[in-house]
N, C-alpha and C. Protein backbone atom coordinates (compact mmCIF):
# COMPACT_ATOMS: atom_id res chain seq x y z
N UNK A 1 -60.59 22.54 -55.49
CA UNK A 1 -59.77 21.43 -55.97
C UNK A 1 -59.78 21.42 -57.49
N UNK A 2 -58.75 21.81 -57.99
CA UNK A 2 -58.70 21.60 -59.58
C UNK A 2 -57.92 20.17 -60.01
N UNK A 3 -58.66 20.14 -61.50
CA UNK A 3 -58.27 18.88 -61.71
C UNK A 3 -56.46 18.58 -61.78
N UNK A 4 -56.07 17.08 -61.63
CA UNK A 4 -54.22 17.26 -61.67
C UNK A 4 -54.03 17.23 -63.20
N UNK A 5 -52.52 18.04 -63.20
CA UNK A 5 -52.13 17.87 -64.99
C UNK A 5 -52.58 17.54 -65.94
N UNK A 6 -52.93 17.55 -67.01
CA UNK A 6 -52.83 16.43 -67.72
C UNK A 6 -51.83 16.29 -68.69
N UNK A 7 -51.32 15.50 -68.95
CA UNK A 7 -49.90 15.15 -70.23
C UNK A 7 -50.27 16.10 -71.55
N UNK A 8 -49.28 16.46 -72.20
CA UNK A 8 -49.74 17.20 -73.38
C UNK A 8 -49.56 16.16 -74.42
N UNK A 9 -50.17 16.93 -75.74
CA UNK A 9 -50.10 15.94 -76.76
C UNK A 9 -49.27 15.86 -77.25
N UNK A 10 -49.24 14.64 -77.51
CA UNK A 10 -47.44 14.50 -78.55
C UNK A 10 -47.71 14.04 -80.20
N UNK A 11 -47.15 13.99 -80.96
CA UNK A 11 -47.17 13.75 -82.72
C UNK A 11 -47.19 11.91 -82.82
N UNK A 12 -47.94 11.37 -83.53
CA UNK A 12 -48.07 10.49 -84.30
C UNK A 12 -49.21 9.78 -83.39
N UNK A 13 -50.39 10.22 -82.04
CA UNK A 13 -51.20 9.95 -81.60
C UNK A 13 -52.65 10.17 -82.91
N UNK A 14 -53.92 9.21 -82.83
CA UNK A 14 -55.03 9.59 -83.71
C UNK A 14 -55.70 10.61 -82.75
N UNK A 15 -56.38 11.30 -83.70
CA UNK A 15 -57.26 12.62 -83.42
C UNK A 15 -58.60 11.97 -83.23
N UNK A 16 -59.27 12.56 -82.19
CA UNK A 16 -60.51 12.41 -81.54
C UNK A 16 -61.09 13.84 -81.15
N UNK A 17 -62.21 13.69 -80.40
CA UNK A 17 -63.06 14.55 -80.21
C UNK A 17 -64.22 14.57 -79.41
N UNK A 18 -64.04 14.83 -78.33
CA UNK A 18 -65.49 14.68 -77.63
C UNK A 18 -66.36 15.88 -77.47
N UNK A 19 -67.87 15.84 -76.95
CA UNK A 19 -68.37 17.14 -76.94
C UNK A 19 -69.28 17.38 -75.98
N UNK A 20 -69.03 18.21 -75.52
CA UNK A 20 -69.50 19.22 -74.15
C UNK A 20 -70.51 19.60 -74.26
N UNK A 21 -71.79 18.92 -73.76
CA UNK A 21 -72.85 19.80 -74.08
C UNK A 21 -73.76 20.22 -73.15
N UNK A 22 -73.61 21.71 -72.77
CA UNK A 22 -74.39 21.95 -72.11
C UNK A 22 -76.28 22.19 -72.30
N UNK A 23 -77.03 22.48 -71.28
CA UNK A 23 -78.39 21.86 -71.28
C UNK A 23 -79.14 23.02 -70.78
N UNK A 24 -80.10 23.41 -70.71
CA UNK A 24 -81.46 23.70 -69.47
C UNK A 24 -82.47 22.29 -69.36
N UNK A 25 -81.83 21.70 -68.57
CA UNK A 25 -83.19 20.34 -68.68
C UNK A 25 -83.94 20.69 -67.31
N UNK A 26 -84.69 19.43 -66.94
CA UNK A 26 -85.45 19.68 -66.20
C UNK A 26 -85.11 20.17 -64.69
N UNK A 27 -83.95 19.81 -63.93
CA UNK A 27 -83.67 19.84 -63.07
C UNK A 27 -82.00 21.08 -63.61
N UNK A 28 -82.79 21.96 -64.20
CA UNK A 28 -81.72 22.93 -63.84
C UNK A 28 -80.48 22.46 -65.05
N UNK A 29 -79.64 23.11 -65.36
CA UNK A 29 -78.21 23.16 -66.18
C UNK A 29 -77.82 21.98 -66.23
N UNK A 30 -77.59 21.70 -67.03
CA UNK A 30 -76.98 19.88 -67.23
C UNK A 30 -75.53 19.73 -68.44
N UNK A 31 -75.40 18.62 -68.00
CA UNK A 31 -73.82 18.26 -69.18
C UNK A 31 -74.88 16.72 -69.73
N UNK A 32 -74.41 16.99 -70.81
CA UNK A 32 -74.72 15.35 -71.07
C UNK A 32 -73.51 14.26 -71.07
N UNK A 33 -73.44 12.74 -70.39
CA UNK A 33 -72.57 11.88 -70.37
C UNK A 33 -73.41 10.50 -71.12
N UNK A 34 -72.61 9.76 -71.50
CA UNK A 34 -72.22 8.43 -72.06
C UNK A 34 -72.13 7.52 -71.24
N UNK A 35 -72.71 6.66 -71.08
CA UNK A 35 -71.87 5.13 -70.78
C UNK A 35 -71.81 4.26 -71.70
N UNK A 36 -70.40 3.81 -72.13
CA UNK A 36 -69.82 3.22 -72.68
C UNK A 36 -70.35 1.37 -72.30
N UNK A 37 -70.36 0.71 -73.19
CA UNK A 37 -70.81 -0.82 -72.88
C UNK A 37 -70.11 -1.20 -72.71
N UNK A 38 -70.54 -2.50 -71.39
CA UNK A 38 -69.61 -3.21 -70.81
C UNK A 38 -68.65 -4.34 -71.63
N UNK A 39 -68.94 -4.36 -73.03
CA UNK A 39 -68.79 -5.35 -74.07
C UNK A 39 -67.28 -5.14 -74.63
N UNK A 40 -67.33 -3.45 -74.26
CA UNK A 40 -66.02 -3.22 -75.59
C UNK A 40 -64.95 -3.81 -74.98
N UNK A 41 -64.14 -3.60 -76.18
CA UNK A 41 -62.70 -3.97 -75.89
C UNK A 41 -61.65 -2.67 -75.20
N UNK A 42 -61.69 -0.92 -75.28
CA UNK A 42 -61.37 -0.33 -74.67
C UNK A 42 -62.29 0.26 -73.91
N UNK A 43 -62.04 0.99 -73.02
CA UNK A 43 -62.69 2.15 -71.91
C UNK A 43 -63.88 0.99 -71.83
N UNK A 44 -64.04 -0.39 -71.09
CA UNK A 44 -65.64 -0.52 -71.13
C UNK A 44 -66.04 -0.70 -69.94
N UNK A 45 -67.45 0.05 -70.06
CA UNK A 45 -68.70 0.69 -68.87
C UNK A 45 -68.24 1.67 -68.54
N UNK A 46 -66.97 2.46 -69.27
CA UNK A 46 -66.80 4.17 -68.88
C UNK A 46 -68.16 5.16 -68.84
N UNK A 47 -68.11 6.05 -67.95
CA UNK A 47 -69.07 6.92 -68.46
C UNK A 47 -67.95 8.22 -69.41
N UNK A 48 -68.71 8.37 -70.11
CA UNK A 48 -67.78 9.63 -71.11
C UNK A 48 -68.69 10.74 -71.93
N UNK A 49 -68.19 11.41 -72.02
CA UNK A 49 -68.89 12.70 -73.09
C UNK A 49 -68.69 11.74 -74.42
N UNK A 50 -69.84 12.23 -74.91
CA UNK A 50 -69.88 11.73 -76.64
C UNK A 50 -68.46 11.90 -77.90
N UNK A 51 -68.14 11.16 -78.14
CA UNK A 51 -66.88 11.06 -78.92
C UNK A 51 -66.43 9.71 -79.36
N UNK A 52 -65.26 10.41 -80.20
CA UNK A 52 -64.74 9.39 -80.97
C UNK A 52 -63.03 9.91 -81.65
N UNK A 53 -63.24 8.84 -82.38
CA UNK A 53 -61.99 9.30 -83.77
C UNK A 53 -62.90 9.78 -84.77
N UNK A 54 -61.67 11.06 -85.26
CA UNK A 54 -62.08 12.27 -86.25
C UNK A 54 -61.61 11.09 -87.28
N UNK A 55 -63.33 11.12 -88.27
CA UNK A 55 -62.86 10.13 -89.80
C UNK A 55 -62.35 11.36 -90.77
N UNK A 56 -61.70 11.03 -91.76
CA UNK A 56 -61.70 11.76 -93.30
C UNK A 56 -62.49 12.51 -93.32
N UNK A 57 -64.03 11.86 -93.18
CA UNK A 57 -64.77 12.62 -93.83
C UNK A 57 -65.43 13.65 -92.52
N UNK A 58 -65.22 14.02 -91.35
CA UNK A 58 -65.70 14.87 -91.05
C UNK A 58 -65.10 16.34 -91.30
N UNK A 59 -65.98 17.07 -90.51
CA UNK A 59 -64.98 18.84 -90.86
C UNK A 59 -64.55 18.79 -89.24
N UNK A 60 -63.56 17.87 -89.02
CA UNK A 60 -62.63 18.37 -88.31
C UNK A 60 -63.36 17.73 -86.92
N UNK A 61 -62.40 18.57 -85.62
CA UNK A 61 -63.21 18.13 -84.35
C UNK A 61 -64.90 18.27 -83.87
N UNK A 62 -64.47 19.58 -84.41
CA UNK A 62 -66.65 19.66 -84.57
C UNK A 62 -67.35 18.33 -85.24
N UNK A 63 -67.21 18.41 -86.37
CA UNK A 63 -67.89 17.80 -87.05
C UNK A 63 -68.07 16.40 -87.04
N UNK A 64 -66.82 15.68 -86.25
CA UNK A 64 -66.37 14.37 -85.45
C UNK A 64 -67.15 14.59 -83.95
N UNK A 65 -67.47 15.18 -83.43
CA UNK A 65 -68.02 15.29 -81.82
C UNK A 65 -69.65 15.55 -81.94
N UNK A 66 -70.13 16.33 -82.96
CA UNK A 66 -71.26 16.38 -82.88
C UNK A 66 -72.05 14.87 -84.10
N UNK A 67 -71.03 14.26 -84.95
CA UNK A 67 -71.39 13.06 -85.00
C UNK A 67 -71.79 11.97 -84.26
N UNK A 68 -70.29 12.04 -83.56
CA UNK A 68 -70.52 10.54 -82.59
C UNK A 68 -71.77 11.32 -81.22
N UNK A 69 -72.18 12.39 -81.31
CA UNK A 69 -73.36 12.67 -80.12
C UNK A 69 -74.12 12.38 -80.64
N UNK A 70 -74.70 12.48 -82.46
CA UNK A 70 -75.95 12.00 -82.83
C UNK A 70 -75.96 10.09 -83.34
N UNK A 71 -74.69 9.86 -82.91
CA UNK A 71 -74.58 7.81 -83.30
C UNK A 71 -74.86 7.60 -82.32
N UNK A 72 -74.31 7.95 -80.88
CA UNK A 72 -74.07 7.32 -79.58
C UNK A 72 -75.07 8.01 -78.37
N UNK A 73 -76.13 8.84 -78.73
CA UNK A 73 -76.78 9.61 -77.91
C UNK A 73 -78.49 10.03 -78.58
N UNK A 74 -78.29 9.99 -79.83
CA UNK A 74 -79.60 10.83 -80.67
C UNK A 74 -79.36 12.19 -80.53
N UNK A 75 -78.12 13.06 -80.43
CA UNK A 75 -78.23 14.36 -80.05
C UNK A 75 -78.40 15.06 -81.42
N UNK A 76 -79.67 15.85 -82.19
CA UNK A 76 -79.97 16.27 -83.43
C UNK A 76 -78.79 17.34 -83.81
N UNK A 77 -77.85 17.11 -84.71
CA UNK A 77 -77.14 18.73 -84.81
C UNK A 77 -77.34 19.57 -85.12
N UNK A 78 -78.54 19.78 -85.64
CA UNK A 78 -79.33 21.05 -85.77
C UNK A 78 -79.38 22.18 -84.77
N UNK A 79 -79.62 21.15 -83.76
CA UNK A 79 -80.07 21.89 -82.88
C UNK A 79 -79.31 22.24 -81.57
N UNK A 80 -78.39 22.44 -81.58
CA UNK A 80 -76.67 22.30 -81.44
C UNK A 80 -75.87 23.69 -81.78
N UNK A 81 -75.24 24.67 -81.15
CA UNK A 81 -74.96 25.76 -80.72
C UNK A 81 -73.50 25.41 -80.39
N UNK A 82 -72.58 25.12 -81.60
CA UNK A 82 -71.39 25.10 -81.00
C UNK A 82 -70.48 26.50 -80.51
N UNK A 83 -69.58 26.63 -79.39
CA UNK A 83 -69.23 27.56 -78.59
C UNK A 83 -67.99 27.54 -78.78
N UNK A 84 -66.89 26.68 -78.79
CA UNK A 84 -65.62 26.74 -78.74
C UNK A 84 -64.89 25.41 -79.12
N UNK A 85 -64.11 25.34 -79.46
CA UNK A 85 -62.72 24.37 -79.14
C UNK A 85 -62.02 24.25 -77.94
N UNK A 86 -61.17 23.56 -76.87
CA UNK A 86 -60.61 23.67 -76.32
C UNK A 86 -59.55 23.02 -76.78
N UNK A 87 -58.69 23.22 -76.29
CA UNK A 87 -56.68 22.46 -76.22
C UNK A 87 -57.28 21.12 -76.40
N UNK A 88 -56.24 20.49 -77.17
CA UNK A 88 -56.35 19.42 -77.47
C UNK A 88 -55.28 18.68 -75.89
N UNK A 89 -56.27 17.48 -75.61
CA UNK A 89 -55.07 17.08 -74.72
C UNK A 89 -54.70 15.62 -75.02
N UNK A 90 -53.62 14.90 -74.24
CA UNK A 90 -53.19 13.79 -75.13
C UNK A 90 -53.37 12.66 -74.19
N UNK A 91 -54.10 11.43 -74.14
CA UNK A 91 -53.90 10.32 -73.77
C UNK A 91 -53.55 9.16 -73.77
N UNK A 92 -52.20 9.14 -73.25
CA UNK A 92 -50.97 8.27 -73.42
C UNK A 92 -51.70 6.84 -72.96
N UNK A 93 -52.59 6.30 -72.44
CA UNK A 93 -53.17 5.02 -72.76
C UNK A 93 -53.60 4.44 -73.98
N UNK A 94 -54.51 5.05 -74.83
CA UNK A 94 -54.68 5.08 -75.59
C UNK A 94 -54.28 5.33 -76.57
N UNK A 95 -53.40 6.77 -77.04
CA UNK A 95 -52.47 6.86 -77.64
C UNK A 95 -53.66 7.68 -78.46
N UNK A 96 -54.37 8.78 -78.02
CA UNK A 96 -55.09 9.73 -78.82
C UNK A 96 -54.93 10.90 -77.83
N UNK A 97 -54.93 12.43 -79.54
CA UNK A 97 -54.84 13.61 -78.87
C UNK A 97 -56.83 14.00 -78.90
N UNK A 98 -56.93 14.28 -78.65
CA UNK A 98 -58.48 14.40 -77.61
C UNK A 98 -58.77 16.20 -78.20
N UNK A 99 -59.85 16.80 -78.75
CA UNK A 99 -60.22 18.17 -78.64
C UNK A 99 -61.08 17.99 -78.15
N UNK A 100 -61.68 18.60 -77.23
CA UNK A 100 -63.05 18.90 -76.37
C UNK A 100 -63.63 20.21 -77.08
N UNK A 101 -64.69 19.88 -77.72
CA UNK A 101 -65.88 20.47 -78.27
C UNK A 101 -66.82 21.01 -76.76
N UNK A 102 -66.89 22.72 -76.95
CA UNK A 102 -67.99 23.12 -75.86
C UNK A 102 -69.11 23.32 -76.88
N UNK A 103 -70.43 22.92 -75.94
CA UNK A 103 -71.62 23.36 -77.12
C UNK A 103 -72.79 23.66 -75.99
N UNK A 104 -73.54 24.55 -76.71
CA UNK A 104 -74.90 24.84 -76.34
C UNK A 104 -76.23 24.23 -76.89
N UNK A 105 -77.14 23.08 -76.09
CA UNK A 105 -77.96 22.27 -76.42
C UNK A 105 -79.22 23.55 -76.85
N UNK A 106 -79.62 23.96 -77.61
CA UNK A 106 -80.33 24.96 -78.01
C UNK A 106 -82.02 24.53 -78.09
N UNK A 107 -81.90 23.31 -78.87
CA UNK A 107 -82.82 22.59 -79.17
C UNK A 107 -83.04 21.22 -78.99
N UNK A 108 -82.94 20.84 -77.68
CA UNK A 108 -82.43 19.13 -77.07
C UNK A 108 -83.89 18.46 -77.97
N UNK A 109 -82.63 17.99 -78.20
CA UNK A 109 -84.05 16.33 -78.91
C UNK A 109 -83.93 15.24 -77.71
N UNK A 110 -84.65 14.40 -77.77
CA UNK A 110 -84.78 12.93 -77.38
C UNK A 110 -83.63 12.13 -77.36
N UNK A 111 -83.22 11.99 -76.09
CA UNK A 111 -81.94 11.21 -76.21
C UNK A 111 -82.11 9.58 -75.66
N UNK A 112 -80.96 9.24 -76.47
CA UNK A 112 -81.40 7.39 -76.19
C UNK A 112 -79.88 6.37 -76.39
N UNK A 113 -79.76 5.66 -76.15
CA UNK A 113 -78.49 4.48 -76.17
C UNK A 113 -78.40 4.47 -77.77
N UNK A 114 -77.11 4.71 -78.56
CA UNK A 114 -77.23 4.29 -80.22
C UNK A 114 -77.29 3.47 -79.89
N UNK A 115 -76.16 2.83 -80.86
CA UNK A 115 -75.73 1.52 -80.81
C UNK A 115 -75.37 0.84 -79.81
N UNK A 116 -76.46 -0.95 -79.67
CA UNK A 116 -75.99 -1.30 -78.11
C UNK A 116 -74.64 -1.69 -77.78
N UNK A 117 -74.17 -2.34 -78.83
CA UNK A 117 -72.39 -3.09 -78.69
C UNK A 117 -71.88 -1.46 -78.13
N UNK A 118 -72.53 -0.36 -78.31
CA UNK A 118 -71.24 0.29 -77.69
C UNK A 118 -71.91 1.47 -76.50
N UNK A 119 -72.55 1.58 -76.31
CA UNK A 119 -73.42 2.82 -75.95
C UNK A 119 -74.37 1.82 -74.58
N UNK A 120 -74.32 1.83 -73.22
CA UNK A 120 -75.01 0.91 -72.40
C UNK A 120 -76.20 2.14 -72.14
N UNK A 121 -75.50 3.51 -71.74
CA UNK A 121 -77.26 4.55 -71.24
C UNK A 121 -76.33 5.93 -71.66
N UNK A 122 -77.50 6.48 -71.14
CA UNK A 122 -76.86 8.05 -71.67
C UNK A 122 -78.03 8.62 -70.74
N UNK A 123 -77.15 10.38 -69.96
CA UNK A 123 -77.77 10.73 -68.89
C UNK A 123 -77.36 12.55 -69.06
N UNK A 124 -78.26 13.40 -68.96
CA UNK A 124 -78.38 14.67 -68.70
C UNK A 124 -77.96 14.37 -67.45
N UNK A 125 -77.14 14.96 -67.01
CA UNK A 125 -76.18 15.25 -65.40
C UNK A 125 -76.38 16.71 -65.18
N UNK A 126 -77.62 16.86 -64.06
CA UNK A 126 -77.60 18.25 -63.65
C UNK A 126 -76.19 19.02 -63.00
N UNK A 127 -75.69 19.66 -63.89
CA UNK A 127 -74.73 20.57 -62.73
C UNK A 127 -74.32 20.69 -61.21
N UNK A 128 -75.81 20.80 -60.70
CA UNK A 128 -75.50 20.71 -59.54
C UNK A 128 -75.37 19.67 -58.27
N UNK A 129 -76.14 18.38 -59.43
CA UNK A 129 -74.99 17.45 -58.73
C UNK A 129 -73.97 16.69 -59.15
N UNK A 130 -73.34 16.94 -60.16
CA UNK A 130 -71.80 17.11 -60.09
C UNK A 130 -71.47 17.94 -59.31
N UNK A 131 -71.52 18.94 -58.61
CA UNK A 131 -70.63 19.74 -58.02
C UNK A 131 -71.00 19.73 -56.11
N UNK A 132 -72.35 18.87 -56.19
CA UNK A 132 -72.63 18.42 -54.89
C UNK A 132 -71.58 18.05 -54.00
N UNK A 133 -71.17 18.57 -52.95
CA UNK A 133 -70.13 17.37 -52.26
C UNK A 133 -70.19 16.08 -52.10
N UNK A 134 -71.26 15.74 -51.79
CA UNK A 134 -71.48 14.28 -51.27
C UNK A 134 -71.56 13.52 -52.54
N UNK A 135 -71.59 14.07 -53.63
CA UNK A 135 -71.30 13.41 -54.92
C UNK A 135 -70.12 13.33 -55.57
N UNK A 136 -68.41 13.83 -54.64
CA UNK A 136 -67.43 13.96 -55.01
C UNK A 136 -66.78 13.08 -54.15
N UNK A 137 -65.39 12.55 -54.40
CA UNK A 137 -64.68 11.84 -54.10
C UNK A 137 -63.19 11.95 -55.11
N UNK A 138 -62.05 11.58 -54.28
CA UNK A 138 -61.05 10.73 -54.67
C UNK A 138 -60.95 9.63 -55.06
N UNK A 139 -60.42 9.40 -56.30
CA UNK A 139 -60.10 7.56 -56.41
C UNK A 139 -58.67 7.35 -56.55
N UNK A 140 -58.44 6.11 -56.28
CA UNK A 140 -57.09 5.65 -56.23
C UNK A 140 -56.89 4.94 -57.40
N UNK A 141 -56.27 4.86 -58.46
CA UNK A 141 -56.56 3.69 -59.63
C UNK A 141 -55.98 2.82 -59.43
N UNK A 142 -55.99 2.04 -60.74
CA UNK A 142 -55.24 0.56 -60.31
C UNK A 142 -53.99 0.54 -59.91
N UNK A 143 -53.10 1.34 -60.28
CA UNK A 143 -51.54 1.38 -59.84
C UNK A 143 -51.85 1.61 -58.08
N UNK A 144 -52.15 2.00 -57.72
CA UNK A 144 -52.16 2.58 -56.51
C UNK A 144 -51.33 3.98 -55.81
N UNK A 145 -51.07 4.13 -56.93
CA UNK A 145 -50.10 5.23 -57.20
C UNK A 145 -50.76 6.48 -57.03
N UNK A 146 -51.69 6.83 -58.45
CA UNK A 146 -52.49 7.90 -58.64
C UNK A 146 -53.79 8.11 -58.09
N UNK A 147 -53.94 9.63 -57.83
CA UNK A 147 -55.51 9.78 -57.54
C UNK A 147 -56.15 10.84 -58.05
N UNK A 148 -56.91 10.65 -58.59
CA UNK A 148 -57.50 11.57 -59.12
C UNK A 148 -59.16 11.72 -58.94
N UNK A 149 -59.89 12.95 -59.69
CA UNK A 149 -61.08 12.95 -58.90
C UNK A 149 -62.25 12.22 -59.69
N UNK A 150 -62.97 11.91 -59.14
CA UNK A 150 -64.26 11.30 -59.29
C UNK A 150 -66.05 11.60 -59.05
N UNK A 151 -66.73 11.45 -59.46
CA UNK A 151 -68.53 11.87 -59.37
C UNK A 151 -68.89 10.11 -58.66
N UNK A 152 -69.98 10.35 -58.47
CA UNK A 152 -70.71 9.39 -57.94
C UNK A 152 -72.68 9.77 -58.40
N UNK A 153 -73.21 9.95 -59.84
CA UNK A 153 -73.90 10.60 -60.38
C UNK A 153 -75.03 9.79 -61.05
N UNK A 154 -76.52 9.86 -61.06
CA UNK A 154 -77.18 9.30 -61.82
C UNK A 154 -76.84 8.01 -62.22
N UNK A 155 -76.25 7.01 -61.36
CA UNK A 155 -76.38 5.60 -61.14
C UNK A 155 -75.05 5.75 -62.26
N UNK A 156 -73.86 6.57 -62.65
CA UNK A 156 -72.34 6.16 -62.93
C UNK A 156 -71.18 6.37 -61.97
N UNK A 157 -70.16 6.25 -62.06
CA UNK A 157 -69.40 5.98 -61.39
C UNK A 157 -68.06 7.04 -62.44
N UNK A 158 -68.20 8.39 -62.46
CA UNK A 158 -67.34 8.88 -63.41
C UNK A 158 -66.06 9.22 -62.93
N UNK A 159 -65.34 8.60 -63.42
CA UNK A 159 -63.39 8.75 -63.30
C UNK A 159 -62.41 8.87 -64.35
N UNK A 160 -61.66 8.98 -64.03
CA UNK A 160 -60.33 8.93 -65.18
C UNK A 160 -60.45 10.08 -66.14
N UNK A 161 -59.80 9.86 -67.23
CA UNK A 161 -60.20 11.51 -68.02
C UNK A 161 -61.02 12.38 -67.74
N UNK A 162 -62.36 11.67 -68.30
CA UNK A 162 -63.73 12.32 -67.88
C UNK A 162 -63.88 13.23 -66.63
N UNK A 163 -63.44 12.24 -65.52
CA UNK A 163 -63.73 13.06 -64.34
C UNK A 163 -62.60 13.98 -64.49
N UNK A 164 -61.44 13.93 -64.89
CA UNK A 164 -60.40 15.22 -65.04
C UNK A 164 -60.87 16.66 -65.72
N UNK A 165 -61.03 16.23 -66.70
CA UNK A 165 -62.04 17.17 -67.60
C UNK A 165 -63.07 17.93 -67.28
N UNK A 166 -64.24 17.13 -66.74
CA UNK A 166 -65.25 17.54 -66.20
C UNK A 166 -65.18 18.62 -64.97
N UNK A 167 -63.70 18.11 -63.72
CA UNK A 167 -63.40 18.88 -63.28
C UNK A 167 -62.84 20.39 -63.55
N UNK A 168 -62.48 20.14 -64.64
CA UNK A 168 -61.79 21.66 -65.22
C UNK A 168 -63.11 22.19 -66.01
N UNK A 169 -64.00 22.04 -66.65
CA UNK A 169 -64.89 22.42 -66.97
C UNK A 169 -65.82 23.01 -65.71
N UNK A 170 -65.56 22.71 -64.77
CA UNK A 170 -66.55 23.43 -63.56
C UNK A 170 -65.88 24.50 -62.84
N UNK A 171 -64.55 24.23 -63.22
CA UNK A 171 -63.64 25.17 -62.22
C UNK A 171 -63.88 26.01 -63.38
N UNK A 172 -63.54 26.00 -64.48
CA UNK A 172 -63.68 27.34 -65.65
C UNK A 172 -64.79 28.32 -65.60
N UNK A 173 -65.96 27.14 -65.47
CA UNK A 173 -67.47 27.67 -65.11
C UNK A 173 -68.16 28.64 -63.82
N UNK A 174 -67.00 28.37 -63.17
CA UNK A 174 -67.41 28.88 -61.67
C UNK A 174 -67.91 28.33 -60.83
N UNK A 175 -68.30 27.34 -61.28
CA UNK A 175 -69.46 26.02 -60.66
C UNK A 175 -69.19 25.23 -59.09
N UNK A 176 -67.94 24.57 -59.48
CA UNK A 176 -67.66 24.30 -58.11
C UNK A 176 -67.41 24.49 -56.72
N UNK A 177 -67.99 23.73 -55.82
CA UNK A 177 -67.68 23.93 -54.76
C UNK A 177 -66.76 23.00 -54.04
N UNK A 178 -66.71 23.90 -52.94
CA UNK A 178 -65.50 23.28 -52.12
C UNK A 178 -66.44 22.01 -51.39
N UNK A 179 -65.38 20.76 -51.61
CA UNK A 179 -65.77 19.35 -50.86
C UNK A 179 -63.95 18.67 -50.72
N UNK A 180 -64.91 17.67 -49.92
CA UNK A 180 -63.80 16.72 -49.24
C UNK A 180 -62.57 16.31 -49.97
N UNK A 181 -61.68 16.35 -50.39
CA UNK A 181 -60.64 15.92 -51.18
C UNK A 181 -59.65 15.21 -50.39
N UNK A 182 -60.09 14.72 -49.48
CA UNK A 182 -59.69 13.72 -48.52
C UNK A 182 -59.90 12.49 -48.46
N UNK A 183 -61.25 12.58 -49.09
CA UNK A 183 -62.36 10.83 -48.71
C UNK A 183 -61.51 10.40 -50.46
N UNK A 184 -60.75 9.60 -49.83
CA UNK A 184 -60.21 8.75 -50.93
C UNK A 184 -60.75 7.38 -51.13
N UNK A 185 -61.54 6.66 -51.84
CA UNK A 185 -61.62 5.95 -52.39
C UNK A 185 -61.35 4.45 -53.28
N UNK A 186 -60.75 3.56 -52.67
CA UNK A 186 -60.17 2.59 -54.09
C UNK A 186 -61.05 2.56 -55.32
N UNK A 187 -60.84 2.30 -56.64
CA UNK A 187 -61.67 2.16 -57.55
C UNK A 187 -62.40 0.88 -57.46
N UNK A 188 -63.45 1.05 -57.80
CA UNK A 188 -64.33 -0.19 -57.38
C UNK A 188 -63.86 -1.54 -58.11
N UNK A 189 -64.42 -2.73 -57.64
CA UNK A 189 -63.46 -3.53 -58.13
C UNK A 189 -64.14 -4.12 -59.66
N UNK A 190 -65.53 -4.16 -59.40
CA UNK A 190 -66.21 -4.38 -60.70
C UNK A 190 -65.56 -3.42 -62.44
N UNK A 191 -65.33 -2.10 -61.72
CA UNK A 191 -64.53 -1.39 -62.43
C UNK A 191 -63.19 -1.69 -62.93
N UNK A 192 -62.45 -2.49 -62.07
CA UNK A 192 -60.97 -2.37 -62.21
C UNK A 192 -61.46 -3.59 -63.16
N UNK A 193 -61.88 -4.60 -63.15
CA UNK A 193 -62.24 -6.26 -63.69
C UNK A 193 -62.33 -5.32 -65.38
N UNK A 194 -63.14 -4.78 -65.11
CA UNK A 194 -63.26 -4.28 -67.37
C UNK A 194 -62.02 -3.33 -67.41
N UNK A 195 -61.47 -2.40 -66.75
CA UNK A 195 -59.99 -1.79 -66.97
C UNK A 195 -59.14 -2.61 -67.43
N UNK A 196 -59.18 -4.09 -66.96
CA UNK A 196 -57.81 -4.65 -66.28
C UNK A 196 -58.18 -5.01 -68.54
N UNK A 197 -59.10 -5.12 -68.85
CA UNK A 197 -59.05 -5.64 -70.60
C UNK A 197 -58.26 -4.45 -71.46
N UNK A 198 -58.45 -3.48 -70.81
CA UNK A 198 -57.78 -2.65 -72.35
C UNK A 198 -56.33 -3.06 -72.67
């Protein structure tokens, strides 16, 4: 099951950047994710890869992705093995074109919640259960329209971009396995209640 489409980017969206970081932690190959606080005013209690908006002053998507990993995570950039760029992709909710930063955690430091107004936990996600079946699912979003795929992981609930992304990052990887793409899901409703604010 690969992830569906995603929209391309279009001109006069802000530039962002999130970053991919892969791990050897304890339990085997890991990604690191975000949860976003239930406080904000967009995406809040998302789980997400570390990111943001690219300021002035960084060097670019790198230098914007491995920031907001050491504001919103403690991730040291030292110790940080960046690997690639990917396609920028565009999200028409928001109205940002997105580069996904791949990186190699070389030298993992101590990771922790930055800032609380925005940052609720932060979680090394072993590989292999993201790609667990019984840790995959369909969701239906609020339209009732769309579905797209979803994790069920280390006490988050990952959907929407993220889980799009994440999905194509495993299919690239080789990683995934075949599961249910049947067991559809509504989005939970506690979820839809902080969506329904952006």
């Amino acid at each position: 099951m690969t992830a569906p489409p995603m929209t391309e980017p279009t001109p006069g969206a802000r530039a962002a950047a999130v970053l991919i970081l892969f791990g050897e932690g304890p339990d085997g190959p890991d990604i690191l994710l975000t949860q976003r606080a239930a406080t904000l005013n967009k995406h809040a209690g998302q789980p997400a890869f570390p990111g943001g908006r690219i300021d002035p002053g960084d060097d670019g998507p790198v230098g914007a992705a491995l920031r907001e990993a050491w504001e919103e995570a403690g991730v040291e950039p030292s110790g940080v093995d960046v690997l690639c760029m990917l396609p920028e992709l565009y999200l028409s909710h928001s109205e940002h074109r997105v580069t996904p930063v791949a990186a190699w955690w070389r030298e993992p430091s101590e990771i922790a919640p930055g800032h609380p107004g925005e940052v609720e936990a932060v979680a090394r996600v072993p590989i292999a259960e993201l790609v667990d079946p019984s840790n995959r699912v369909m969701v239906r979003h609020t339209t009732g329209l769309r579905l797209g795929p979803a994790f069920r992981v280390r006490d988050m609930f990952v959907w929407g971009f993220t889980a799009a992304l994440l999905t194509r990052v495993l299919d690239a990887g080789g990683w995934n396995r075949p599961w249910n793409t049947d067991r559809v899901e509504e989005l939970p409703q506690d979820i839809v209640n902080l969506a329904v604010r952006d």
